[in-house]
PDB file of N, CA and C in Angstrom:
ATOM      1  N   UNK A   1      83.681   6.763  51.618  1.00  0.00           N
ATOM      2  CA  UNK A   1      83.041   6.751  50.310  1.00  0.00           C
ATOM      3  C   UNK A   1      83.795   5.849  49.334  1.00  0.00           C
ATOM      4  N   UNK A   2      85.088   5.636  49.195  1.00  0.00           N
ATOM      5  CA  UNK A   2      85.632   4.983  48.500  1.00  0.00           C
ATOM      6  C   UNK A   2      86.053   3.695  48.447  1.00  0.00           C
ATOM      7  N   UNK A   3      85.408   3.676  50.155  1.00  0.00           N
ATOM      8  CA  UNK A   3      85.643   1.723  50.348  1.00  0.00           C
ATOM      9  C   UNK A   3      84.098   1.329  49.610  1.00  0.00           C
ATOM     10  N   UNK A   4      83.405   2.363  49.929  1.00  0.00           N
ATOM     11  CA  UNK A   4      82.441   2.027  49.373  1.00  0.00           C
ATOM     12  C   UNK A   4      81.825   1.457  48.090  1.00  0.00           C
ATOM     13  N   UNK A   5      82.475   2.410  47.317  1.00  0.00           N
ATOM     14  CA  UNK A   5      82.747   2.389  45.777  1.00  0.00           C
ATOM     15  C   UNK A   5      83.694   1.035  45.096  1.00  0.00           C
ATOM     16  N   UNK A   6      84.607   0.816  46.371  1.00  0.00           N
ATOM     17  CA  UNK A   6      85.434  -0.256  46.029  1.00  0.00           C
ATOM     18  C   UNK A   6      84.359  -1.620  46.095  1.00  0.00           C
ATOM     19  N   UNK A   7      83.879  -1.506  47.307  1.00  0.00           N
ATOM     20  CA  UNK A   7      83.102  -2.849  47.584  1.00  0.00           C
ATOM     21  C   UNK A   7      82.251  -3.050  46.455  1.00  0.00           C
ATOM     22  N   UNK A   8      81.600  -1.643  45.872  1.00  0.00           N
ATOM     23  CA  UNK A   8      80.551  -1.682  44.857  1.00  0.00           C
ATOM     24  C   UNK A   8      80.948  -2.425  43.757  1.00  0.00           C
ATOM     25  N   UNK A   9      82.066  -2.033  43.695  1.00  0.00           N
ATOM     26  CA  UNK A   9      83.046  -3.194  41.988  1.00  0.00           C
ATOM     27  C   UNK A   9      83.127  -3.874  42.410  1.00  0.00           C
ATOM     28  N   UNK A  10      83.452  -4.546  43.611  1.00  0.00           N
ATOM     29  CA  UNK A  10      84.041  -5.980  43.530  1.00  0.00           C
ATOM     30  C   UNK A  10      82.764  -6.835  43.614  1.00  0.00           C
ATOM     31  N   UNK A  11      81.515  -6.032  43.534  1.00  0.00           N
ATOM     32  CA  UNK A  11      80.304  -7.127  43.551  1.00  0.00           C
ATOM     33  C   UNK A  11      80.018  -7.546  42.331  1.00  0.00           C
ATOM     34  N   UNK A  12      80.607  -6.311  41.653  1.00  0.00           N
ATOM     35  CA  UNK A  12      80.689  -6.359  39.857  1.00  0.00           C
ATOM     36  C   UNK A  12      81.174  -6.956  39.537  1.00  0.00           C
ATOM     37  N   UNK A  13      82.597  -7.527  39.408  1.00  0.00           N
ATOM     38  CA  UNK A  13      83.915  -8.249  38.780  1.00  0.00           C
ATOM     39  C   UNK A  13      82.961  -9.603  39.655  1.00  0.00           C
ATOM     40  N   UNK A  14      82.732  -9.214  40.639  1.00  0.00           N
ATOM     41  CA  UNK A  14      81.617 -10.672  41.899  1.00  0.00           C
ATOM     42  C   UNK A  14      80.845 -11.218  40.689  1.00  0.00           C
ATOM     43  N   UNK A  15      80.213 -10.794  40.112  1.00  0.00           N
ATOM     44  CA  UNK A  15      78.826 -11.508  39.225  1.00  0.00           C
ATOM     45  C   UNK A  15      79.118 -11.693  38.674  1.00  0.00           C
ATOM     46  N   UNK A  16      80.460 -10.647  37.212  1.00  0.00           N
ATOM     47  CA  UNK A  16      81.066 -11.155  36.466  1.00  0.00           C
ATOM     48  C   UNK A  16      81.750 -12.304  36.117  1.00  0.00           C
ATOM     49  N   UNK A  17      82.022 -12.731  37.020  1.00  0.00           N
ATOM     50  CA  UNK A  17      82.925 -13.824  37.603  1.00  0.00           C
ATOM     51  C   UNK A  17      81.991 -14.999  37.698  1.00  0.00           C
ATOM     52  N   UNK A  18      80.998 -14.580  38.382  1.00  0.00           N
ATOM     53  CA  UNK A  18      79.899 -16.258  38.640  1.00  0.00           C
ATOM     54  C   UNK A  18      79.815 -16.551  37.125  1.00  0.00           C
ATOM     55  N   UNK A  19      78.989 -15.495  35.858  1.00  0.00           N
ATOM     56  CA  UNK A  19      78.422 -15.535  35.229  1.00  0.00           C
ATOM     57  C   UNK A  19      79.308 -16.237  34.212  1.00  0.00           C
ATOM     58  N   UNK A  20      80.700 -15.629  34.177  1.00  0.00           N
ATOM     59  CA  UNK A  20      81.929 -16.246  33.181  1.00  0.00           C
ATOM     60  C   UNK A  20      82.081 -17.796  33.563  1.00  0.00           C
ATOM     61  N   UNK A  21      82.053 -18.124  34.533  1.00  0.00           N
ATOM     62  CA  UNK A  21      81.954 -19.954  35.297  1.00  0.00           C
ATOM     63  C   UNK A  21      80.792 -20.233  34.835  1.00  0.00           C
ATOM     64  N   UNK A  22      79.502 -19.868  34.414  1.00  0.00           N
ATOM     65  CA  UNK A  22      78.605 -20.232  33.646  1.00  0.00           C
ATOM     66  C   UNK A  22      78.146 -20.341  32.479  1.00  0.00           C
ATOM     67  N   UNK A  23      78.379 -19.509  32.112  1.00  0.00           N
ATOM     68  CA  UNK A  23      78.306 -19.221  30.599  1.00  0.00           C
ATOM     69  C   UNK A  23      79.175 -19.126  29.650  1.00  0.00           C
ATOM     70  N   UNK A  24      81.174 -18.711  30.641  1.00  0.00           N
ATOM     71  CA  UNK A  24      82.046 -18.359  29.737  1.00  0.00           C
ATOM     72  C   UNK A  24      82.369 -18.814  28.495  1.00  0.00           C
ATOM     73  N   UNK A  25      81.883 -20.371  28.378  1.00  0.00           N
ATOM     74  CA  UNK A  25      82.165 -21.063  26.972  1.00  0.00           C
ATOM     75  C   UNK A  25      81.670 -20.687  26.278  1.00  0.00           C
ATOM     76  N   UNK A  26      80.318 -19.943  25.972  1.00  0.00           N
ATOM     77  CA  UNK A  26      79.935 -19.293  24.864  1.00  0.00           C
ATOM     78  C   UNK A  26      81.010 -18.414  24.294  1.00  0.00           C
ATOM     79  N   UNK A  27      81.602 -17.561  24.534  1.00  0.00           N
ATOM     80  CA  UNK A  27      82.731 -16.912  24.266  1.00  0.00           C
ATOM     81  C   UNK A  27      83.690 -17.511  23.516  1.00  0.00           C
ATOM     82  N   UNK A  28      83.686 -18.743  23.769  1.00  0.00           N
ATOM     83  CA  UNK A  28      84.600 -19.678  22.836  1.00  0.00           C
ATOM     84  C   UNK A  28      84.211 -19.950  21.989  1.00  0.00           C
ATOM     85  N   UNK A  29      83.090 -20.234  21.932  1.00  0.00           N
ATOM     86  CA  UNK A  29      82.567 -20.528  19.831  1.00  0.00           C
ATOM     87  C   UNK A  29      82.999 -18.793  19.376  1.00  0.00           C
ATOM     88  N   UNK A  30      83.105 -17.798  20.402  1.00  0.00           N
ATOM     89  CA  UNK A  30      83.617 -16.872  18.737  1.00  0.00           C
ATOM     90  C   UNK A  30      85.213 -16.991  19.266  1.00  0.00           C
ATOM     91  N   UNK A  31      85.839 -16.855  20.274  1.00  0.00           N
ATOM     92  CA  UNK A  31      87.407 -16.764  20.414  1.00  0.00           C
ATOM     93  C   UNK A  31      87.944 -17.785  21.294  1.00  0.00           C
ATOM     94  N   UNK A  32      88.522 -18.783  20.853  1.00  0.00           N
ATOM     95  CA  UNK A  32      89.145 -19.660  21.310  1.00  0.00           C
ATOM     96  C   UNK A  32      90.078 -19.497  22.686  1.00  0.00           C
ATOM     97  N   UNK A  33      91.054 -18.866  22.280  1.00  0.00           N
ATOM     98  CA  UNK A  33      91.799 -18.571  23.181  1.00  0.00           C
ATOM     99  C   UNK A  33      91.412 -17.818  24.702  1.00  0.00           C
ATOM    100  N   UNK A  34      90.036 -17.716  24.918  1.00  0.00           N
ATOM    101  CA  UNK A  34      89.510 -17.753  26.174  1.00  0.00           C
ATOM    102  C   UNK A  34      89.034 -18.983  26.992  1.00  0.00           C
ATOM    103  N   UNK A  35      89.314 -19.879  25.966  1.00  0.00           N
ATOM    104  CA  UNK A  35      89.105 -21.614  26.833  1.00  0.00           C
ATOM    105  C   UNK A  35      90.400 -21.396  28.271  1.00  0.00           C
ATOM    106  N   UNK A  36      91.600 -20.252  27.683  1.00  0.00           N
ATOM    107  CA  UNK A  36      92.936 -20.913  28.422  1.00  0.00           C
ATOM    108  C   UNK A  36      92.132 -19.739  30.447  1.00  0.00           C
ATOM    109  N   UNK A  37      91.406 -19.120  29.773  1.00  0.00           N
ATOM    110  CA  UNK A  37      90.879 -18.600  31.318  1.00  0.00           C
ATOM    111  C   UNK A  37      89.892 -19.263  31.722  1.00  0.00           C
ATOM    112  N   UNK A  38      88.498 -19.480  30.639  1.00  0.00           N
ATOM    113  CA  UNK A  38      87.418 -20.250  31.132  1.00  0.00           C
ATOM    114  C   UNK A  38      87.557 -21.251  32.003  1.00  0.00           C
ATOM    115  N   UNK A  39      88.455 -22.176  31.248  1.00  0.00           N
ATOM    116  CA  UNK A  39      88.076 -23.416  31.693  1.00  0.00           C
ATOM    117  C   UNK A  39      88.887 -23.533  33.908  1.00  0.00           C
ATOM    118  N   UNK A  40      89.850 -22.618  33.848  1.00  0.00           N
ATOM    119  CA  UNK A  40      90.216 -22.591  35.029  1.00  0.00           C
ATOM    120  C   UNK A  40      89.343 -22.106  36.135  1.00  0.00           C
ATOM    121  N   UNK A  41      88.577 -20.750  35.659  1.00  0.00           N
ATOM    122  CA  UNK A  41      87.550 -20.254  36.549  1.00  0.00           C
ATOM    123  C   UNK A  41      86.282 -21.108  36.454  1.00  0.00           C
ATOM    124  N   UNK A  42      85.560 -22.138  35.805  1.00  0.00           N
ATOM    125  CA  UNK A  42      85.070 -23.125  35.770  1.00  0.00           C
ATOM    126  C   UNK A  42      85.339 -23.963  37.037  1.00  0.00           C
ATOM    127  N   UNK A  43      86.879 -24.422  36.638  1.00  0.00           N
ATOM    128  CA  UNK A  43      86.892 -25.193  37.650  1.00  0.00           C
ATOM    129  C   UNK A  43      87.163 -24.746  39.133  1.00  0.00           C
ATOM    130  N   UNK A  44      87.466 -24.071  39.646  1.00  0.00           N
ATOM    131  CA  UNK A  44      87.454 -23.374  40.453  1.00  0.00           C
ATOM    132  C   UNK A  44      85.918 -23.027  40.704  1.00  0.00           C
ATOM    133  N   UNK A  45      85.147 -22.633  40.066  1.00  0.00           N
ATOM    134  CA  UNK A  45      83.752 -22.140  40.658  1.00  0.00           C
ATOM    135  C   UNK A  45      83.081 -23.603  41.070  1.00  0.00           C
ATOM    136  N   UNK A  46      83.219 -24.756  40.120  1.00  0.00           N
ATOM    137  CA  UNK A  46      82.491 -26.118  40.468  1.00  0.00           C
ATOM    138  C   UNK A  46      83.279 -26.423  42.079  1.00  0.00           C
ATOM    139  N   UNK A  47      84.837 -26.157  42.078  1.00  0.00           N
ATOM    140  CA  UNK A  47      85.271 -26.018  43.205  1.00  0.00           C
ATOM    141  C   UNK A  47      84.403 -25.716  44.557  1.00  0.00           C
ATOM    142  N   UNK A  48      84.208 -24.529  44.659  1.00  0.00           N
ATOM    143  CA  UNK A  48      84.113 -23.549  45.304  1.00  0.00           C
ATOM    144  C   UNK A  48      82.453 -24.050  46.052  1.00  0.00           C
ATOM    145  N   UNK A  49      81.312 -24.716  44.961  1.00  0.00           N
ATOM    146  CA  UNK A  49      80.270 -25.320  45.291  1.00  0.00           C
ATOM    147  C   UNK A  49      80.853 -26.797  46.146  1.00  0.00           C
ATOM    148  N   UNK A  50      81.262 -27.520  44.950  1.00  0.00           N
ATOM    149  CA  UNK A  50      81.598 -29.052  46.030  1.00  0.00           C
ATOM    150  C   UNK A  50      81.883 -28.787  47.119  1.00  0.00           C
ATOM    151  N   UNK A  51      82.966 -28.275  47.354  1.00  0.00           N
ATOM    152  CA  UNK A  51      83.960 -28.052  48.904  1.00  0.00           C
ATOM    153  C   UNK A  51      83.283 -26.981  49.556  1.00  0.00           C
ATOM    154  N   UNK A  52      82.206 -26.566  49.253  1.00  0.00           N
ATOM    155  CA  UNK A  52      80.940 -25.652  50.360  1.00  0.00           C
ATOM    156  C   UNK A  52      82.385 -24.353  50.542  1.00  0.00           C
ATOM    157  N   UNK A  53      83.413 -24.076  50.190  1.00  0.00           N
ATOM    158  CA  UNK A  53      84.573 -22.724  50.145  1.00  0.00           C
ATOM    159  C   UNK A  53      83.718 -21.889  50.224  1.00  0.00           C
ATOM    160  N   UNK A  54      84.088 -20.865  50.440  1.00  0.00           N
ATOM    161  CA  UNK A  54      83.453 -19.248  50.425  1.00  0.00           C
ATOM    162  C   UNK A  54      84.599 -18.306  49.061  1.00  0.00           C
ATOM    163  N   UNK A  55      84.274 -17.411  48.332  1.00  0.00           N
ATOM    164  CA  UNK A  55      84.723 -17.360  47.354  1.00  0.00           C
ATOM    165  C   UNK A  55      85.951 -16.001  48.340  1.00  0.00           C
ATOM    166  N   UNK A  56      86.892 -15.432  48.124  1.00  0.00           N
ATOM    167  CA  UNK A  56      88.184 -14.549  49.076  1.00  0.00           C
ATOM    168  C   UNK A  56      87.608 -12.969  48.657  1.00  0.00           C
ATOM    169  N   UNK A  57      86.609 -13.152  47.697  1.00  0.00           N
ATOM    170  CA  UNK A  57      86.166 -12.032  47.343  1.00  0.00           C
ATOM    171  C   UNK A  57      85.129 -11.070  47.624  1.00  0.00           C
ATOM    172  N   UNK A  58      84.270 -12.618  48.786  1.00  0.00           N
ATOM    173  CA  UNK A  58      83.429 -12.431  49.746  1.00  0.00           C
ATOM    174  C   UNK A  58      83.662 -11.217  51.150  1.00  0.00           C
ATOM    175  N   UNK A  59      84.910 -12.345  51.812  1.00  0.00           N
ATOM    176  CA  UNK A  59      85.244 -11.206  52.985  1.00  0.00           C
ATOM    177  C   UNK A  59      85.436  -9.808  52.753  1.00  0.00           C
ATOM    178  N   UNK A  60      86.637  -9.770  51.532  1.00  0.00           N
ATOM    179  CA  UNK A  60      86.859  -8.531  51.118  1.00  0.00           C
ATOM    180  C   UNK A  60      85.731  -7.081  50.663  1.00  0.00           C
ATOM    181  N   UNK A  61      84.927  -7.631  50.114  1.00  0.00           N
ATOM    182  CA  UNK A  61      83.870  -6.827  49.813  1.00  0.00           C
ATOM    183  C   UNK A  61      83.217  -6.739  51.661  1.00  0.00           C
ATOM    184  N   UNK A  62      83.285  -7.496  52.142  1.00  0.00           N
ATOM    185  CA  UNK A  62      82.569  -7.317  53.553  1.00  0.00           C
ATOM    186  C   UNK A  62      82.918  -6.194  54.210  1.00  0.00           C
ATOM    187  N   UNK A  63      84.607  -6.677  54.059  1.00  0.00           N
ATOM    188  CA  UNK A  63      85.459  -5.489  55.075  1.00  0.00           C
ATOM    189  C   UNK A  63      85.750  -4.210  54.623  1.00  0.00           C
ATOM    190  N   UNK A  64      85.493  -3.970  53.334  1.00  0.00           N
ATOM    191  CA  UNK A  64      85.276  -2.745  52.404  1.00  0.00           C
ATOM    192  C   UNK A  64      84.516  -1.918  53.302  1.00  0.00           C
ATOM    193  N   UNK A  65      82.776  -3.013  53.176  1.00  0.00           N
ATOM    194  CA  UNK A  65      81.926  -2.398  53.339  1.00  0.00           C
ATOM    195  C   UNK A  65      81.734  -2.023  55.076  1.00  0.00           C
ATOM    196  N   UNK A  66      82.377  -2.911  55.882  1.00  0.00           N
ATOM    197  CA  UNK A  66      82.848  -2.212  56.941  1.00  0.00           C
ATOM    198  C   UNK A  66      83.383  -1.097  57.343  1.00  0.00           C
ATOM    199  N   UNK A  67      84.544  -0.829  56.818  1.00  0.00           N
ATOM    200  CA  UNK A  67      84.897   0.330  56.856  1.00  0.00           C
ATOM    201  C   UNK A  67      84.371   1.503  56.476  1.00  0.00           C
ATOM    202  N   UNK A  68      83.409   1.605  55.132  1.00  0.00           N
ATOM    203  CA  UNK A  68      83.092   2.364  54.694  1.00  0.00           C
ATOM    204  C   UNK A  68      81.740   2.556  55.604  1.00  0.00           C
ATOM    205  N   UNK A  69      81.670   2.116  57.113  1.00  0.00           N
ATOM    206  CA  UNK A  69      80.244   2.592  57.965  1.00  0.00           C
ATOM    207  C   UNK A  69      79.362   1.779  57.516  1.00  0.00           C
ATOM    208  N   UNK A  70      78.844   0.629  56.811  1.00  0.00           N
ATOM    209  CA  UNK A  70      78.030   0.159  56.225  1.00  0.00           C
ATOM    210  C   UNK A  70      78.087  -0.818  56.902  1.00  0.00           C
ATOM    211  N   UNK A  71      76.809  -1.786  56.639  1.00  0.00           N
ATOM    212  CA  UNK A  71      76.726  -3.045  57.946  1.00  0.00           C
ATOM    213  C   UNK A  71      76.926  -3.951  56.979  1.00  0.00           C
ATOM    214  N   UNK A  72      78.010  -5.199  57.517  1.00  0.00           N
ATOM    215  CA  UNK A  72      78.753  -6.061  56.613  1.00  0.00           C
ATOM    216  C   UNK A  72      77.012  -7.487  56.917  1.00  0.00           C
ATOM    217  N   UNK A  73      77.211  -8.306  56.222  1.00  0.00           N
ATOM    218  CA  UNK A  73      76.135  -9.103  55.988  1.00  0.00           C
ATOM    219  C   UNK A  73      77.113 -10.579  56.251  1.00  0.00           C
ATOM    220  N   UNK A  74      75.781 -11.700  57.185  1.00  0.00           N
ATOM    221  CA  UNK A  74      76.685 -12.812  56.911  1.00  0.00           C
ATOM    222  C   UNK A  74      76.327 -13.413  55.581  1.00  0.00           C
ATOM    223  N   UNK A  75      77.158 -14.684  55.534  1.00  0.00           N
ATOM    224  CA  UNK A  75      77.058 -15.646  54.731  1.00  0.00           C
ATOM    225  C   UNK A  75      78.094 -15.036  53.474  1.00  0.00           C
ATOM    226  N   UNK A  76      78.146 -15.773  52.033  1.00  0.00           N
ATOM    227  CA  UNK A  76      78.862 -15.523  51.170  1.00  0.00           C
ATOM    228  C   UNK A  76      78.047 -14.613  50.029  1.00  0.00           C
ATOM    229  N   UNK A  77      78.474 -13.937  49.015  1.00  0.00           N
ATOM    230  CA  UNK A  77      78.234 -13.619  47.716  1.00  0.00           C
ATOM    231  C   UNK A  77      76.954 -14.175  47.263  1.00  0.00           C
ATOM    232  N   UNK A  78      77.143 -15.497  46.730  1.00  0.00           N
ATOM    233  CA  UNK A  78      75.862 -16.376  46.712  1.00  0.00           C
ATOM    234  C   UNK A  78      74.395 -16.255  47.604  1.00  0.00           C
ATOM    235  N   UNK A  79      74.963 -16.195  48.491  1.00  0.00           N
ATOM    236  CA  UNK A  79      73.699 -16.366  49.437  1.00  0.00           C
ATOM    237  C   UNK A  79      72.861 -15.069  49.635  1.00  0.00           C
ATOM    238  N   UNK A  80      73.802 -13.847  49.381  1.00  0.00           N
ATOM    239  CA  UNK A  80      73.765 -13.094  50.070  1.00  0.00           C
ATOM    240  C   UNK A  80      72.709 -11.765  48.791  1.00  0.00           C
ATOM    241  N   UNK A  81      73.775 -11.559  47.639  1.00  0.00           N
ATOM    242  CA  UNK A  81      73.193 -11.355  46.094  1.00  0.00           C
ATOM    243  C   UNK A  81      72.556 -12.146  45.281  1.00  0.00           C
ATOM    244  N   UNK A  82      72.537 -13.708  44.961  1.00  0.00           N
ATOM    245  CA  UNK A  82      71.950 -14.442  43.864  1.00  0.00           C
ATOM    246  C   UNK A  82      71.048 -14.845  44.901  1.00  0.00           C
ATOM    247  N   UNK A  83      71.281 -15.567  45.893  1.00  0.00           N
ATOM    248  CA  UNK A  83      70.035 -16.482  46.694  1.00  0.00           C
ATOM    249  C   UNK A  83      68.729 -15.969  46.014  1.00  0.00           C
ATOM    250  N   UNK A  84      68.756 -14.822  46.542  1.00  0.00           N
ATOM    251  CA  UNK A  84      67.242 -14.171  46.934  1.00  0.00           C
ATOM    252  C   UNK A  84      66.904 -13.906  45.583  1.00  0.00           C
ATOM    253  N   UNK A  85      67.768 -13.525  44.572  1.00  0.00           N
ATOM    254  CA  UNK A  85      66.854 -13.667  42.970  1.00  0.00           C
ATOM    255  C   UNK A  85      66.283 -14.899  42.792  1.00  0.00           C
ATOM    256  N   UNK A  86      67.483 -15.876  43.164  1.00  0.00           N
ATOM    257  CA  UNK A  86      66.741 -16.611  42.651  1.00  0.00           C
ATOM    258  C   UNK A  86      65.779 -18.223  43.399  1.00  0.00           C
ATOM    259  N   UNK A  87      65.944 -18.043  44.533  1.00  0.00           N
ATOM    260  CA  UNK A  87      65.060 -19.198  45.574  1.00  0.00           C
ATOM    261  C   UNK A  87      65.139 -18.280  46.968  1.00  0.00           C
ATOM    262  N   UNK A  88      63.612 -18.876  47.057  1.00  0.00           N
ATOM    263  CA  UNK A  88      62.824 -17.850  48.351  1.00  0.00           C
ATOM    264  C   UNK A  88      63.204 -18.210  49.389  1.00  0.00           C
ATOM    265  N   UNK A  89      64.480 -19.080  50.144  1.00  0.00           N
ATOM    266  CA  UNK A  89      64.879 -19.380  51.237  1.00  0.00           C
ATOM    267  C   UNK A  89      66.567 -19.466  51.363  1.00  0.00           C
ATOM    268  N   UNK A  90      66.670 -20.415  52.028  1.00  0.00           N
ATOM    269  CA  UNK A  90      68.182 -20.478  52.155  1.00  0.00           C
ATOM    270  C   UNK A  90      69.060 -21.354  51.436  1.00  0.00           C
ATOM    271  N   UNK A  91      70.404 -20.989  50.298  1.00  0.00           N
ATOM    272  CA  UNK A  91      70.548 -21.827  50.086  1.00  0.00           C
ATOM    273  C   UNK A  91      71.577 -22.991  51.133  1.00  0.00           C
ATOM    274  N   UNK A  92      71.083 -24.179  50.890  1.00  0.00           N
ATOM    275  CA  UNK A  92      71.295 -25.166  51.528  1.00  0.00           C
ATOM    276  C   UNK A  92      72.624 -26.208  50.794  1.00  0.00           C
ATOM    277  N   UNK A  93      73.501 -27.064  51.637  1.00  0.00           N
ATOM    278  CA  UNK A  93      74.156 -27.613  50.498  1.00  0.00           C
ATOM    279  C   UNK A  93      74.059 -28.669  49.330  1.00  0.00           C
ATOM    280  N   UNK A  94      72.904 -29.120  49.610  1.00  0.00           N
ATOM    281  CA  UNK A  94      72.652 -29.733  48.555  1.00  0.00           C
ATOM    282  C   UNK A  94      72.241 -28.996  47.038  1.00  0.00           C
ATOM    283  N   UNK A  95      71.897 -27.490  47.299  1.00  0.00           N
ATOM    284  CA  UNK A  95      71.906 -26.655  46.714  1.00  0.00           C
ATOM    285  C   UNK A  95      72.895 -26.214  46.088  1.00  0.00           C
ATOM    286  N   UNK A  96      73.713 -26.025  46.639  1.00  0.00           N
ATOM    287  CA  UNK A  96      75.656 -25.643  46.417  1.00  0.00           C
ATOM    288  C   UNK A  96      75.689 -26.906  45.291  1.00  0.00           C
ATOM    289  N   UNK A  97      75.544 -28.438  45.367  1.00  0.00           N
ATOM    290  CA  UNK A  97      75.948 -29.533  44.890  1.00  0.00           C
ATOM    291  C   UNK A  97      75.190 -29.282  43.642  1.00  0.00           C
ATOM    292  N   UNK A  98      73.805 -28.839  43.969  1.00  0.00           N
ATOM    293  CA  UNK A  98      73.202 -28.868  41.999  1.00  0.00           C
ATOM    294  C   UNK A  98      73.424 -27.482  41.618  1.00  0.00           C
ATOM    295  N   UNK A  99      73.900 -26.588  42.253  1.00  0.00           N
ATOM    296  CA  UNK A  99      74.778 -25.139  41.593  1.00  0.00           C
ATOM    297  C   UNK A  99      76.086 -26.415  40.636  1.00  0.00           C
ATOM    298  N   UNK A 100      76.794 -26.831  41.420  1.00  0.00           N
ATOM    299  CA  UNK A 100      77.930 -27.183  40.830  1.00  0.00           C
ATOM    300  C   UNK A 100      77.937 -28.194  39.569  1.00  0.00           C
ATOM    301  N   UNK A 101      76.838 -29.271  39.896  1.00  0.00           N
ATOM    302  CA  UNK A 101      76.492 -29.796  38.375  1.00  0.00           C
ATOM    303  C   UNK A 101      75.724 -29.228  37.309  1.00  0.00           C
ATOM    304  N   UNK A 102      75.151 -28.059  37.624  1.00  0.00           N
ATOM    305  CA  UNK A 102      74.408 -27.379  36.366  1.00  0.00           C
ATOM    306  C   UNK A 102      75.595 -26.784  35.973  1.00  0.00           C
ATOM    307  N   UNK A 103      76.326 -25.977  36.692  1.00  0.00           N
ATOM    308  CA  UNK A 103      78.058 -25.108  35.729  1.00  0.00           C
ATOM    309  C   UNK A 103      78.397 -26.571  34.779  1.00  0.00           C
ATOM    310  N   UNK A 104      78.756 -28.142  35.164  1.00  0.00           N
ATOM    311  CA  UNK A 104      79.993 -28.581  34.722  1.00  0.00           C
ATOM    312  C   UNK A 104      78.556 -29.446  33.702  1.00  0.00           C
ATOM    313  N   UNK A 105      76.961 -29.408  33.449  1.00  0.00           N
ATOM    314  CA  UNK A 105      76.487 -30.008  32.895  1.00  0.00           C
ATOM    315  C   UNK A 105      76.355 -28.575  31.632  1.00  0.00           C
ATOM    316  N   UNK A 106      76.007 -27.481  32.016  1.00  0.00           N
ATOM    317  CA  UNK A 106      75.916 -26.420  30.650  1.00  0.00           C
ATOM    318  C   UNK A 106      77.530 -26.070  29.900  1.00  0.00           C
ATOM    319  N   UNK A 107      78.812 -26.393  30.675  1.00  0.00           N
ATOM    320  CA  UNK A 107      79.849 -26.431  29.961  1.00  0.00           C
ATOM    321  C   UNK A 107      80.234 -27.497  29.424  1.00  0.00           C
ATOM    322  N   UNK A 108      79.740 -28.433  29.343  1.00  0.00           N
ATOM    323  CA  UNK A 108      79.962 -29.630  29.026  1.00  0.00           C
ATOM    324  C   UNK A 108      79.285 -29.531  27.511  1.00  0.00           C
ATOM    325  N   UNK A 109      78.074 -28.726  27.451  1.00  0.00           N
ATOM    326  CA  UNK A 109      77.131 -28.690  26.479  1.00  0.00           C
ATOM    327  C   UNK A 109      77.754 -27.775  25.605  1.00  0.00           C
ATOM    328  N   UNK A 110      78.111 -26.495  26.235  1.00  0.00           N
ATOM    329  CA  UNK A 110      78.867 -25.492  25.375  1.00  0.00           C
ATOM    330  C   UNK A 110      80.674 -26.188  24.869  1.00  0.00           C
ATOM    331  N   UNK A 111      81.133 -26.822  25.333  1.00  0.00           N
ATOM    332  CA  UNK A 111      82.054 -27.108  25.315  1.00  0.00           C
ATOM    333  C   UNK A 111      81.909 -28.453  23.934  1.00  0.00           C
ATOM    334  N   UNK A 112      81.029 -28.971  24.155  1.00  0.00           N
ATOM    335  CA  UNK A 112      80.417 -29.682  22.519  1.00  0.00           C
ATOM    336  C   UNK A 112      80.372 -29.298  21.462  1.00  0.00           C
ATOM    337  N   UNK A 113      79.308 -28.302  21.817  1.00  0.00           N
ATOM    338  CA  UNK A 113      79.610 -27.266  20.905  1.00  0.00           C
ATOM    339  C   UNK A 113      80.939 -26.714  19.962  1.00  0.00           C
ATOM    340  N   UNK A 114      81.713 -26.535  21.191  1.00  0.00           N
ATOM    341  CA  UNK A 114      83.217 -26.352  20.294  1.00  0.00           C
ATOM    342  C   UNK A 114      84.061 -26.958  19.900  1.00  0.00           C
ATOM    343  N   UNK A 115      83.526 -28.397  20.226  1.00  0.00           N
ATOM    344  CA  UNK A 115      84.472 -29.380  19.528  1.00  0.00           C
ATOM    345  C   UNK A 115      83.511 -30.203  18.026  1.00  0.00           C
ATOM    346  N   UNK A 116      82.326 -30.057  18.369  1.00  0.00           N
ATOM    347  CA  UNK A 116      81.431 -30.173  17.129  1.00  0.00           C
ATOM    348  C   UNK A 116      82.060 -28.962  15.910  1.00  0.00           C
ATOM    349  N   UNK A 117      81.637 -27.604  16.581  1.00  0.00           N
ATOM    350  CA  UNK A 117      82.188 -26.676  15.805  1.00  0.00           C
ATOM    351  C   UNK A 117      83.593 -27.030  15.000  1.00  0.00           C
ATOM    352  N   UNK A 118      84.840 -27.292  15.747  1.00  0.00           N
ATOM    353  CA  UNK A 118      86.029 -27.641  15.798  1.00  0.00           C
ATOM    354  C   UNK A 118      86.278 -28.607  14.271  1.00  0.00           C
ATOM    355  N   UNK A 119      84.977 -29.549  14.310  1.00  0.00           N
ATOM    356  CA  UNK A 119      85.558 -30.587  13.440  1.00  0.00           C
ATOM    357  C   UNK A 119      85.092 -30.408  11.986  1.00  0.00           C
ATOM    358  N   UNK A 120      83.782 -29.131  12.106  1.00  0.00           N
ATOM    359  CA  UNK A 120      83.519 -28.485  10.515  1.00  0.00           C
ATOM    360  C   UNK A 120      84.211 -27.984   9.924  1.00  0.00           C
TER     361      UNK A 120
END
C-alpha cells in the first residue's frame, strides 16, 4: 500500500515538475528569485526532449508500482500520463523535438515579459 501511495506522489511532484518547465516563469513576474530554480528545470526538461532521456523519476515510480503488486507500464511519464490527454497516438520524436521548442519558445515569451517588466 505504501509503495503505492509513494508512486502516487511521485506522479504528482511528476506533473508538477513538467508543468513548472512550462509555465514556471510566470511565477517570476510575481517573485523573482524563482528564476534561480526555473530556469535550471527548464533547461533540463528542453534537455530531456532533445536527447529523447527518460526523466529518473520515470523508473522509480515504475518500481514503486511494482512492488506495490501493480503492473509497471512501458515507455516514460510523458507517454505514458500526458500522451493520451493530449494526442491520440504515439508520441514520436519529432514530437519530443516540438515538446522541446514550445517549453524554450513560451519561456522565452514569459521571460520578456520579465525583462520588459524589469525595465518599468
Amino acid at each position: 500500500m505504501w509503495h503505492s501511495i509513494a508512486a502516487d506522489l511521485i506522479v504528482v511532484f511528476h506533473l508538477s515538475f513538467v508543468i513548472f518547465v512550462v509555465a514556471g516563469g510566470l511565477l517570476v513576474l510575481k517573485w523573482r528569485w524563482i528564476l534561480y530554480a526555473h530556469i535550471p528545470a527548464a533547461v533540463w526538461g528542453v534537455l530531456l526532449e532533445f536527447q529523447g532521456w527518460g526523466c529518473p523519476l520515470t523508473p522509480l515510480e515504475k518500481s514503486l508500482r511494482i512492488t506495490a503488486g501493480e503492473e509497471g507500464y512501458s515507455g516514460g511519464f510523458i507517454e505514458y500520463y500526458l500522451v493520451p490527454l493530449i494526442y491520440p497516438g504515439e508520441i514520436t520524436r519529432d514530437i519530443q523535438i516540438w515538446v522541446g521548442v514550445f517549453v524554450i519558445i513560451i519561456n522565452m515569451v514569459i521571460y520578456g515579459l520579465v525583462i520588459a517588466r524589469r525595465k518599468r
